[in-house]
N, C-alpha and C. Protein backbone atom coordinates (compact mmCIF):
# COMPACT_ATOMS: atom_id res chain seq x y z
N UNK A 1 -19.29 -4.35 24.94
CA UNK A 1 -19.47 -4.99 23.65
C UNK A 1 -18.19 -5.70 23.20
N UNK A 2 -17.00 -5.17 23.30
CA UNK A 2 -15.82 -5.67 22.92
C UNK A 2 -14.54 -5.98 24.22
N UNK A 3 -15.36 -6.68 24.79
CA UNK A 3 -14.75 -6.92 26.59
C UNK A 3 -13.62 -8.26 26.11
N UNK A 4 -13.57 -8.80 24.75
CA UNK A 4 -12.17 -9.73 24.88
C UNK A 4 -11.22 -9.16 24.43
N UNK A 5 -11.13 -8.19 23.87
CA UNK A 5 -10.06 -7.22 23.35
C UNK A 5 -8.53 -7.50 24.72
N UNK A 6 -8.87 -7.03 25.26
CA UNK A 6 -8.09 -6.97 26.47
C UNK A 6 -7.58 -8.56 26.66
N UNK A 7 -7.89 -9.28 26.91
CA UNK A 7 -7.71 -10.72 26.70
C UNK A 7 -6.91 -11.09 25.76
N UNK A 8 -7.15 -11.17 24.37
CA UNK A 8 -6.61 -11.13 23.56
C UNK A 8 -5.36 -10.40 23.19
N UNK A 9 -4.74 -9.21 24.21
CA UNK A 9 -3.87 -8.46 23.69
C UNK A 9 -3.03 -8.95 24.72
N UNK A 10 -3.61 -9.44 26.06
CA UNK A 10 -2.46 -10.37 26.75
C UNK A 10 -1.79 -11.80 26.39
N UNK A 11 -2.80 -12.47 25.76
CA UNK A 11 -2.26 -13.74 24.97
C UNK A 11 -1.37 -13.17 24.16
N UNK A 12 -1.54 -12.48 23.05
CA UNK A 12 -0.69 -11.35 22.07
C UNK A 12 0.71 -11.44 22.36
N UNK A 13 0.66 -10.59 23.50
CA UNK A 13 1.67 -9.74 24.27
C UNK A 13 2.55 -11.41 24.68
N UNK A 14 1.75 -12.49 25.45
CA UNK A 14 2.71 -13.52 25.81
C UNK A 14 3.25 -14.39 25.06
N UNK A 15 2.64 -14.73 24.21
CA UNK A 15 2.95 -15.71 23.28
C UNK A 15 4.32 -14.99 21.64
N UNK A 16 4.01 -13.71 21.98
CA UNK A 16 5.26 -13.09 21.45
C UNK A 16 6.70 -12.79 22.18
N UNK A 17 6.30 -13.45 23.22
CA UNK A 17 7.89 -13.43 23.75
C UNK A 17 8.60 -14.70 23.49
N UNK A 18 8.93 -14.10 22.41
CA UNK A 18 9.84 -16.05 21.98
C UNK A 18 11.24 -15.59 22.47
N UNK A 19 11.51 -16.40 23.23
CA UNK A 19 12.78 -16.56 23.80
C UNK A 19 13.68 -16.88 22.75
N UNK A 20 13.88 -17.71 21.45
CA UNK A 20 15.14 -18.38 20.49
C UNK A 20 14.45 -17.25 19.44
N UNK A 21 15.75 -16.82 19.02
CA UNK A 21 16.29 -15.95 18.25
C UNK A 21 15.81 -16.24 16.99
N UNK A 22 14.98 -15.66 16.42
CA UNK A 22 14.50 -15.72 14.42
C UNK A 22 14.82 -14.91 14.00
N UNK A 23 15.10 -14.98 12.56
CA UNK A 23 15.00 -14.07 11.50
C UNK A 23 13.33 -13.83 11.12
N UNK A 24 13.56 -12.21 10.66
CA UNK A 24 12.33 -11.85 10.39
C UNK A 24 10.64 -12.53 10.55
N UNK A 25 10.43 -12.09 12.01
CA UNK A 25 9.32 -12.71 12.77
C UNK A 25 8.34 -11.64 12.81
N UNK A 26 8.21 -10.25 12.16
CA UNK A 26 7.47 -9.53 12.32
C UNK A 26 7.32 -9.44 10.15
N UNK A 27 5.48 -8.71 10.85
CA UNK A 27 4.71 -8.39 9.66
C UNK A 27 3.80 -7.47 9.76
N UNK A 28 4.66 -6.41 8.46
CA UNK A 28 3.36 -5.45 8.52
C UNK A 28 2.73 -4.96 7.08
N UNK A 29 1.39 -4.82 7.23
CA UNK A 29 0.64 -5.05 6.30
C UNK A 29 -0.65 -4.20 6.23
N UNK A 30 -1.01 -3.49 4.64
CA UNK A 30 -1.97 -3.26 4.24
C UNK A 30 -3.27 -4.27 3.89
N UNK A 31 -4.03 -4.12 4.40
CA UNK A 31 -5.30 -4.96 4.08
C UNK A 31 -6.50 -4.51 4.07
N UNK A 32 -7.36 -5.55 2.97
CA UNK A 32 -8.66 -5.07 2.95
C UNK A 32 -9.46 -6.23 3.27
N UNK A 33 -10.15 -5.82 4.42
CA UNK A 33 -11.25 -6.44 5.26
C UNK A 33 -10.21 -7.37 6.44
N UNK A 34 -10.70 -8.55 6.62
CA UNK A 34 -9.72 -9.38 7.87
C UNK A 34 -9.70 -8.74 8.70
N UNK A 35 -8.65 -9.05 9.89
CA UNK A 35 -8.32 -8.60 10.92
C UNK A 35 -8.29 -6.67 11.60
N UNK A 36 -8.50 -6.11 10.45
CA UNK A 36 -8.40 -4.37 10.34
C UNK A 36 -10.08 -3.93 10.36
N UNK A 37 -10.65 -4.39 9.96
CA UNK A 37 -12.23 -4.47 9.76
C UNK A 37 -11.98 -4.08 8.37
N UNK A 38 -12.13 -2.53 7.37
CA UNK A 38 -12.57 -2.33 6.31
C UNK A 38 -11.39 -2.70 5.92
N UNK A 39 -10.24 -0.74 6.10
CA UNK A 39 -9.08 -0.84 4.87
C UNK A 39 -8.39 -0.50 6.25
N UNK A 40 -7.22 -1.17 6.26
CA UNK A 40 -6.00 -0.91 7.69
C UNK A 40 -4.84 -1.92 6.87
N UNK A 41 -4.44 -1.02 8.31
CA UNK A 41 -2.89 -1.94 8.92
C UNK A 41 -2.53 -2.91 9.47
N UNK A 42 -2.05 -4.01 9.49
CA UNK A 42 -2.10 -5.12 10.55
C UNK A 42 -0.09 -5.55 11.01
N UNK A 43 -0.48 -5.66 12.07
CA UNK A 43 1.38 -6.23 12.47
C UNK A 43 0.77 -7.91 12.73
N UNK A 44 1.67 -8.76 12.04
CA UNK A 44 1.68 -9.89 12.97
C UNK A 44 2.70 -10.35 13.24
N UNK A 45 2.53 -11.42 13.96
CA UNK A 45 3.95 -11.72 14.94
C UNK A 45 4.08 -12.93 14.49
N UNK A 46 4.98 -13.87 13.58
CA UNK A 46 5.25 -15.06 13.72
C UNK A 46 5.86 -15.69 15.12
N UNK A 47 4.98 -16.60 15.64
CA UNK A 47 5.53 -16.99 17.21
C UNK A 47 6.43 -18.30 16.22
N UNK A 48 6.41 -18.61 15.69
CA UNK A 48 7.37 -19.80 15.52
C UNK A 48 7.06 -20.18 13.51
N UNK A 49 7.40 -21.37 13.04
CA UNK A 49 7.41 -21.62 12.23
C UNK A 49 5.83 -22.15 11.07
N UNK A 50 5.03 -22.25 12.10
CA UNK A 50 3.08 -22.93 12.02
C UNK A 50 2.42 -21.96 13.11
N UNK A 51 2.55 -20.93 13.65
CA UNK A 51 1.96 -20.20 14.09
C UNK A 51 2.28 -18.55 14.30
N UNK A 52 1.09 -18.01 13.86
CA UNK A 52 1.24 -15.94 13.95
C UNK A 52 0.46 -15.58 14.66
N UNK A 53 0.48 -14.18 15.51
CA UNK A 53 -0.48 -13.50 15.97
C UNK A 53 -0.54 -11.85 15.35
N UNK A 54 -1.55 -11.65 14.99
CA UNK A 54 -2.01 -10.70 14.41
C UNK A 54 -2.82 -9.84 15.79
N UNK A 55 -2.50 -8.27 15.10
CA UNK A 55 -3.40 -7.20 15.54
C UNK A 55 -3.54 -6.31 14.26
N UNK A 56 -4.81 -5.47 13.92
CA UNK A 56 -5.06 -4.73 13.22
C UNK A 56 -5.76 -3.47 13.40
N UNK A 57 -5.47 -2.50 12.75
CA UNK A 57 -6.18 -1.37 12.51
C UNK A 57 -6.60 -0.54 11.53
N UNK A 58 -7.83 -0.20 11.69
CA UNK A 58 -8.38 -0.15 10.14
C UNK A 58 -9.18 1.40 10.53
N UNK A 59 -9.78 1.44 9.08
CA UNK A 59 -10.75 3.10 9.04
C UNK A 59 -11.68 3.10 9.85
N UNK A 60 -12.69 1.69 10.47
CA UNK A 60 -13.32 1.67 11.48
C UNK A 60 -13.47 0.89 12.19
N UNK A 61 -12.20 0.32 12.19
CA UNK A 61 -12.29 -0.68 13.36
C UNK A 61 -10.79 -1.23 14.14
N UNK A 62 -10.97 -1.98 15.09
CA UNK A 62 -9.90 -2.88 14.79
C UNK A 62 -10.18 -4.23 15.56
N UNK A 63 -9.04 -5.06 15.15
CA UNK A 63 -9.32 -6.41 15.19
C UNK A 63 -8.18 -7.45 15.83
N UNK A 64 -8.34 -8.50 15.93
CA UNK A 64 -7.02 -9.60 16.07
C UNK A 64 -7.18 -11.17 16.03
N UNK A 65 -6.32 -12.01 15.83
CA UNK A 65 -6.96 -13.20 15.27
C UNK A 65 -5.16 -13.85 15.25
N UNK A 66 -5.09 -15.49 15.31
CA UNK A 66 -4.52 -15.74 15.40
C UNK A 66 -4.73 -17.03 13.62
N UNK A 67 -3.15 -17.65 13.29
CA UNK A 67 -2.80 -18.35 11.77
C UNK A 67 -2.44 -19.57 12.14
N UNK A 68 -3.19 -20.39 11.85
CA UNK A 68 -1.92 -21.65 11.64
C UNK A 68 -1.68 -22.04 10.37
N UNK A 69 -0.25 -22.11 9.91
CA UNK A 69 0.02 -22.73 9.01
C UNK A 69 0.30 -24.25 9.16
N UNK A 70 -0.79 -25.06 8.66
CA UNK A 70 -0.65 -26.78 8.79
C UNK A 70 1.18 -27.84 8.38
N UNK A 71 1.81 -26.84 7.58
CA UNK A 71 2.80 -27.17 6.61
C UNK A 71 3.91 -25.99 7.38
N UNK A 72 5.35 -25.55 7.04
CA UNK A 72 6.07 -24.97 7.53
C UNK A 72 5.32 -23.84 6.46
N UNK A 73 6.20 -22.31 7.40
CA UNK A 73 6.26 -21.03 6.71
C UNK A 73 7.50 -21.30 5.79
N UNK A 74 6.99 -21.05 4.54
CA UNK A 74 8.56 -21.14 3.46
C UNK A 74 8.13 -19.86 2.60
N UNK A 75 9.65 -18.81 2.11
CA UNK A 75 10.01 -18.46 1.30
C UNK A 75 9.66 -18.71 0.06
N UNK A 76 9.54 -18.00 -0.79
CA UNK A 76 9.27 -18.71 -2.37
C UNK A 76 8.40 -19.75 -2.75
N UNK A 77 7.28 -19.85 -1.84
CA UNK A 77 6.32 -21.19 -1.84
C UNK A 77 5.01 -20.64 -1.14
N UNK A 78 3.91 -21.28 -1.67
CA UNK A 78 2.60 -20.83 -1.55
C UNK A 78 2.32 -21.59 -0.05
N UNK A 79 1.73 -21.00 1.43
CA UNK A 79 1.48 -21.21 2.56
C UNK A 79 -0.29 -21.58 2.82
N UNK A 80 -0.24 -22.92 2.73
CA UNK A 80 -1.86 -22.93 3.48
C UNK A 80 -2.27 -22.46 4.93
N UNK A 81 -3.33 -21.66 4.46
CA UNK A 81 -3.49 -21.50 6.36
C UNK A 81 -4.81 -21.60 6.73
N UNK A 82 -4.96 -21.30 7.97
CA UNK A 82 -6.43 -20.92 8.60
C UNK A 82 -6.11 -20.70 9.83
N UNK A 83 -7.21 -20.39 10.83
CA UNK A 83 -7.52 -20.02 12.09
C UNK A 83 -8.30 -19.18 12.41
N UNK A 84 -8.40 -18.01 13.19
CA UNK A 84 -9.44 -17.48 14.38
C UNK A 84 -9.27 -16.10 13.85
N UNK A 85 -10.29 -15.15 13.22
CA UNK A 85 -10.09 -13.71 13.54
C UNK A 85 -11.03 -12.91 13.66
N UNK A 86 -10.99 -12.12 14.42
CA UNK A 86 -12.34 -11.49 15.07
C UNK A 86 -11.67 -9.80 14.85
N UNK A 87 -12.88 -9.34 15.03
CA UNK A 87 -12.90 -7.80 14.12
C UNK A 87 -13.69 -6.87 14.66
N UNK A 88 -14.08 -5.43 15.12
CA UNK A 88 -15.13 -4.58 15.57
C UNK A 88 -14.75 -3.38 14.70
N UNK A 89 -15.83 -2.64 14.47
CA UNK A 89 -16.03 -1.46 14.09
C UNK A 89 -17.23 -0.73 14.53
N UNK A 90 -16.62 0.41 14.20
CA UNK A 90 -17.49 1.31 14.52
C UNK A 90 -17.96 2.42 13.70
N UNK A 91 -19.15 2.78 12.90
CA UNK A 91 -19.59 3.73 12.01
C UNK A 91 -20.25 5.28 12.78
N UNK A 92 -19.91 6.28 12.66
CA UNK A 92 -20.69 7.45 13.02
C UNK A 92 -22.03 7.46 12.59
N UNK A 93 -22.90 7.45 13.65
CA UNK A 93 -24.56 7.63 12.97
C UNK A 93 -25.18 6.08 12.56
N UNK A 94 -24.19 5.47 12.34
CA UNK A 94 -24.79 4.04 12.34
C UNK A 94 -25.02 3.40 12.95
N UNK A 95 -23.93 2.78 13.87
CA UNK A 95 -23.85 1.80 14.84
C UNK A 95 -22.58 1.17 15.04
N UNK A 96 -22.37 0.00 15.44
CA UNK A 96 -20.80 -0.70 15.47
C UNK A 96 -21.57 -2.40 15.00
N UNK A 97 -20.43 -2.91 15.29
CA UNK A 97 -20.31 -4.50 15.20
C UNK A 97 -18.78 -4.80 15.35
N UNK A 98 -19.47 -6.65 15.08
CA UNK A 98 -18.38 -7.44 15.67
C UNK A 98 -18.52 -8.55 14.12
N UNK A 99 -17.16 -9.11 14.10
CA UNK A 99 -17.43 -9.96 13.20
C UNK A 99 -16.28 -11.11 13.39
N UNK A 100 -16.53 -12.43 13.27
CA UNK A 100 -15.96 -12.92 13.84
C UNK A 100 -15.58 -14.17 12.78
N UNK A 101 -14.26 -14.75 12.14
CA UNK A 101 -14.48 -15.95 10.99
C UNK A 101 -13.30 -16.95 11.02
N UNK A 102 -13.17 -17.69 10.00
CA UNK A 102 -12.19 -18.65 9.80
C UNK A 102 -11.59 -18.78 8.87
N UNK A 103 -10.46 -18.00 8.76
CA UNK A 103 -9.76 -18.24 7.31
C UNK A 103 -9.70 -19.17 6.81
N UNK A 104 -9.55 -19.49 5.46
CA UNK A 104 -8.90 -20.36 4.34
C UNK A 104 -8.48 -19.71 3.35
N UNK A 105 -6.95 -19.77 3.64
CA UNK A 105 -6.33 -19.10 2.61
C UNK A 105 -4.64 -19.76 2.35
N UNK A 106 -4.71 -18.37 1.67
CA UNK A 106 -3.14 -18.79 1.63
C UNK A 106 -2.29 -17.33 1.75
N UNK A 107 -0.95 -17.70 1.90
CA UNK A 107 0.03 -16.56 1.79
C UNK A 107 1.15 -17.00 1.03
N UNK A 108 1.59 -15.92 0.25
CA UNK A 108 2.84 -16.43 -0.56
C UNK A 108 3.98 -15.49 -0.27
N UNK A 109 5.19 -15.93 0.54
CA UNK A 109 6.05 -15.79 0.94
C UNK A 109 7.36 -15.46 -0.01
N UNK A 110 7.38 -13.87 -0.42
CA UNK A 110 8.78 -13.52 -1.99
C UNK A 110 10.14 -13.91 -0.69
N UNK A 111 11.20 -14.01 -1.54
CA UNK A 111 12.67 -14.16 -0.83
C UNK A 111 12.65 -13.01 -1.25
N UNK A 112 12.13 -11.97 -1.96
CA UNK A 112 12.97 -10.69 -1.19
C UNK A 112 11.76 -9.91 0.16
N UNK A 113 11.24 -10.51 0.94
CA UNK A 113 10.83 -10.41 2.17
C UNK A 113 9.17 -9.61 1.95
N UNK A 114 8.33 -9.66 0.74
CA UNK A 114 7.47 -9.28 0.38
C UNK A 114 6.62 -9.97 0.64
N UNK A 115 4.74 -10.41 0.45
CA UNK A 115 4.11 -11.69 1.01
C UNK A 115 2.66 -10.85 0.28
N UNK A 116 2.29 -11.64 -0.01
CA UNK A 116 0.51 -11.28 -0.25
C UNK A 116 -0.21 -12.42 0.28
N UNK A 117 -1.27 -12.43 0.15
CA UNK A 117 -2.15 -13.62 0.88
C UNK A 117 -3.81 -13.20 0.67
N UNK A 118 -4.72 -14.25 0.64
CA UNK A 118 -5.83 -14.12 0.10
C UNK A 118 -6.52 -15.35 0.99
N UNK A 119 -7.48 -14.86 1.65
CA UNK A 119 -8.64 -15.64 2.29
C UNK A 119 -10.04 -15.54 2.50
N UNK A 120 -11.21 -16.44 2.61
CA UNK A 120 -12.14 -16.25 3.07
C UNK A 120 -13.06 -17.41 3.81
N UNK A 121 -13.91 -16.95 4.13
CA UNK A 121 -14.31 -18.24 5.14
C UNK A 121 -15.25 -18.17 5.75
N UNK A 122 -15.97 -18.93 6.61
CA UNK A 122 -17.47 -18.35 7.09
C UNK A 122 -17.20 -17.41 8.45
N UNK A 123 -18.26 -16.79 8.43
CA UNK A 123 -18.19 -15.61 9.53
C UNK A 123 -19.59 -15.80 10.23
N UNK A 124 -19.10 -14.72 11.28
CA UNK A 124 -20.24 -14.77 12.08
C UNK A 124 -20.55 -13.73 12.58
N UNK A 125 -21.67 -12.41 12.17
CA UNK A 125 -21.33 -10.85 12.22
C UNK A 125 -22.33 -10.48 13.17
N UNK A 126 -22.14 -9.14 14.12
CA UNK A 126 -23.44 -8.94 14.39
C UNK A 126 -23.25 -7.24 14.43
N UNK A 127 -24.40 -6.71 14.32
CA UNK A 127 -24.76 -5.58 14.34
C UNK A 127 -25.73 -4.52 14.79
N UNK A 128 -24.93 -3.86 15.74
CA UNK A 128 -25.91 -2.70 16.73
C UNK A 128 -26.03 -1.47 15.82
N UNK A 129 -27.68 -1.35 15.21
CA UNK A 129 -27.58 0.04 14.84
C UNK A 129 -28.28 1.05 15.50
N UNK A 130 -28.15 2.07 15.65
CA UNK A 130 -28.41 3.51 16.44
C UNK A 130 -29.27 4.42 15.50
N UNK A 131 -29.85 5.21 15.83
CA UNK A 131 -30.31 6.27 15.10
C UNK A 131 -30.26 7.53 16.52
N UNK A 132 -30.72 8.95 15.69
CA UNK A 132 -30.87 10.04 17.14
C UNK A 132 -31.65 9.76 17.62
N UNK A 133 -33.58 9.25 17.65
CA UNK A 133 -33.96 9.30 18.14
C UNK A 133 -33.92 7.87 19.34
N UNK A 134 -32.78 7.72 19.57
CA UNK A 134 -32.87 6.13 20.48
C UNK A 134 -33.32 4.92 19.93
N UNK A 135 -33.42 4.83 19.30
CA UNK A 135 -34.07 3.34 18.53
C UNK A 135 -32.71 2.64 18.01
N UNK A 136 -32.86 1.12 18.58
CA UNK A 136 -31.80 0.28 18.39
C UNK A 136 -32.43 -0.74 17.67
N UNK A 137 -31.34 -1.71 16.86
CA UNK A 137 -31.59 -2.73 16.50
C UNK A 137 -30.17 -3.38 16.54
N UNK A 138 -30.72 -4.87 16.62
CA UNK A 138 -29.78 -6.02 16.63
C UNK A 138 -29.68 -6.86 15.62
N UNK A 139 -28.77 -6.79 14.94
CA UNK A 139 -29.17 -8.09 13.43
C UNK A 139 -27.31 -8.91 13.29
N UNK A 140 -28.01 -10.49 13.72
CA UNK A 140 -26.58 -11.58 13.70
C UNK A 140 -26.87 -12.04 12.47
N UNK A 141 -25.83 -11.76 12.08
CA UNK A 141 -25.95 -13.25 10.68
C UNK A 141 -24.62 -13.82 10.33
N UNK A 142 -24.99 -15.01 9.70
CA UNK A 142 -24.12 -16.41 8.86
C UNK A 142 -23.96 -15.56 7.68
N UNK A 143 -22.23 -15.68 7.07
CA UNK A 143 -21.66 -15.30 5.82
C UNK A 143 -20.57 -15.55 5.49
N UNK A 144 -19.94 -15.32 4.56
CA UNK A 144 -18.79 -15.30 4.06
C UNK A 144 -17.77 -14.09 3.98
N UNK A 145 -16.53 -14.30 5.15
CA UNK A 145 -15.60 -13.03 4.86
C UNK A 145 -14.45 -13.17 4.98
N UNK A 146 -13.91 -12.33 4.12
CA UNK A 146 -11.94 -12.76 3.66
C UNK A 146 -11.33 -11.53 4.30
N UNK A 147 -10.08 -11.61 3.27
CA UNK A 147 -9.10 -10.83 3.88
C UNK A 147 -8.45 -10.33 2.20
N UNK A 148 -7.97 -9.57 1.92
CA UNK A 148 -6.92 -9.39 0.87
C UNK A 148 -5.60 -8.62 1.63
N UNK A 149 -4.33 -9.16 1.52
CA UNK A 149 -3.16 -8.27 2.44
C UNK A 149 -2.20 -8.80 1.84
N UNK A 150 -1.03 -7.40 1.56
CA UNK A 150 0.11 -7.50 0.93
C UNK A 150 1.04 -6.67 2.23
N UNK A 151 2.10 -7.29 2.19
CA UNK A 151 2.83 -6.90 3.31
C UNK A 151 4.45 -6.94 3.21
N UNK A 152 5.62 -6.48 4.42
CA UNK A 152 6.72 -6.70 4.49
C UNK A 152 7.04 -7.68 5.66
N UNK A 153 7.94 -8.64 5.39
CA UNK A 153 7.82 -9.49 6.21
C UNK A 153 9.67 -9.05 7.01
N UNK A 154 9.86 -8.73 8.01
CA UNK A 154 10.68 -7.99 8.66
C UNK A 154 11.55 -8.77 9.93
């Protein structure tokens, strides 16, 4: 069900080896919904100045998704963004899913190394549910899903 995970954590893994030296290129963060599925943690990685990679972990799930910022990352100034983030969870007795969307948001970047950010965007969810006696169902649907995350930018 979640066979790009692995994929995704090698892009991750490569595209965070920035060879030239930054200041504070890591982020970690409380969030609700996005990249964590419900309520989690997320690290992301600024690879450069218009692009992050994110991983998350949440109460039932976890996730990863990559940012572009169209404009530079600045300090003390409101950041437009968007891009790719995909998400799984898993419920006891319920079932799991996948959810998959496109931010539009923003992040606002404190000089004393603090950041919140707010997005949402269309998604694309699907959902395996279970019961004991073997009976499955499949239900995809079109929606709308964000992110709320306040973080330290490190």
């Amino acid at each position: 069900m979640t066979n790009w995970y692995p994929n995704i954590l090698i892009v991750f893994l490569l595209l965070s080896l920035n060879l030239k030296a930054q200041e504070k290129q890591n982020i970690i963060s409380g969030n609700l919904l996005g990249a964590s599925s419900a309520i989690g943690l997320s690290y992301e990685r600024l690879v450069n100045d218009k692009l992050s990679l994110e991983l998350g972990f949440g109460l039932i799930g976890i996730g990863a998704g990559f940012t572009i910022y169209p404009g530079r990352i600045r300090s003390s100034k409101v950041c437009f963004y968007s891009g790719i983030k995909l998400s799984s969870f898993v419920l006891v007795d319920v079932g799991g899913g996948t959810v998959a969307y496109v931010p539009l948001g923003f992040t606002f970047f404190s000089r004393t190394n603090w950041l919140i950010a707010f997005d949402l965007g269309p998604a694309n969810g699907k959902l395996v549910s279970s019961s004991f006696g073997g009976n499955t169902s499949e239900t995809t649907r079109f929606y709308v899903y964000g992110n709320l995350k306040i973080g330290l930018r490190f």
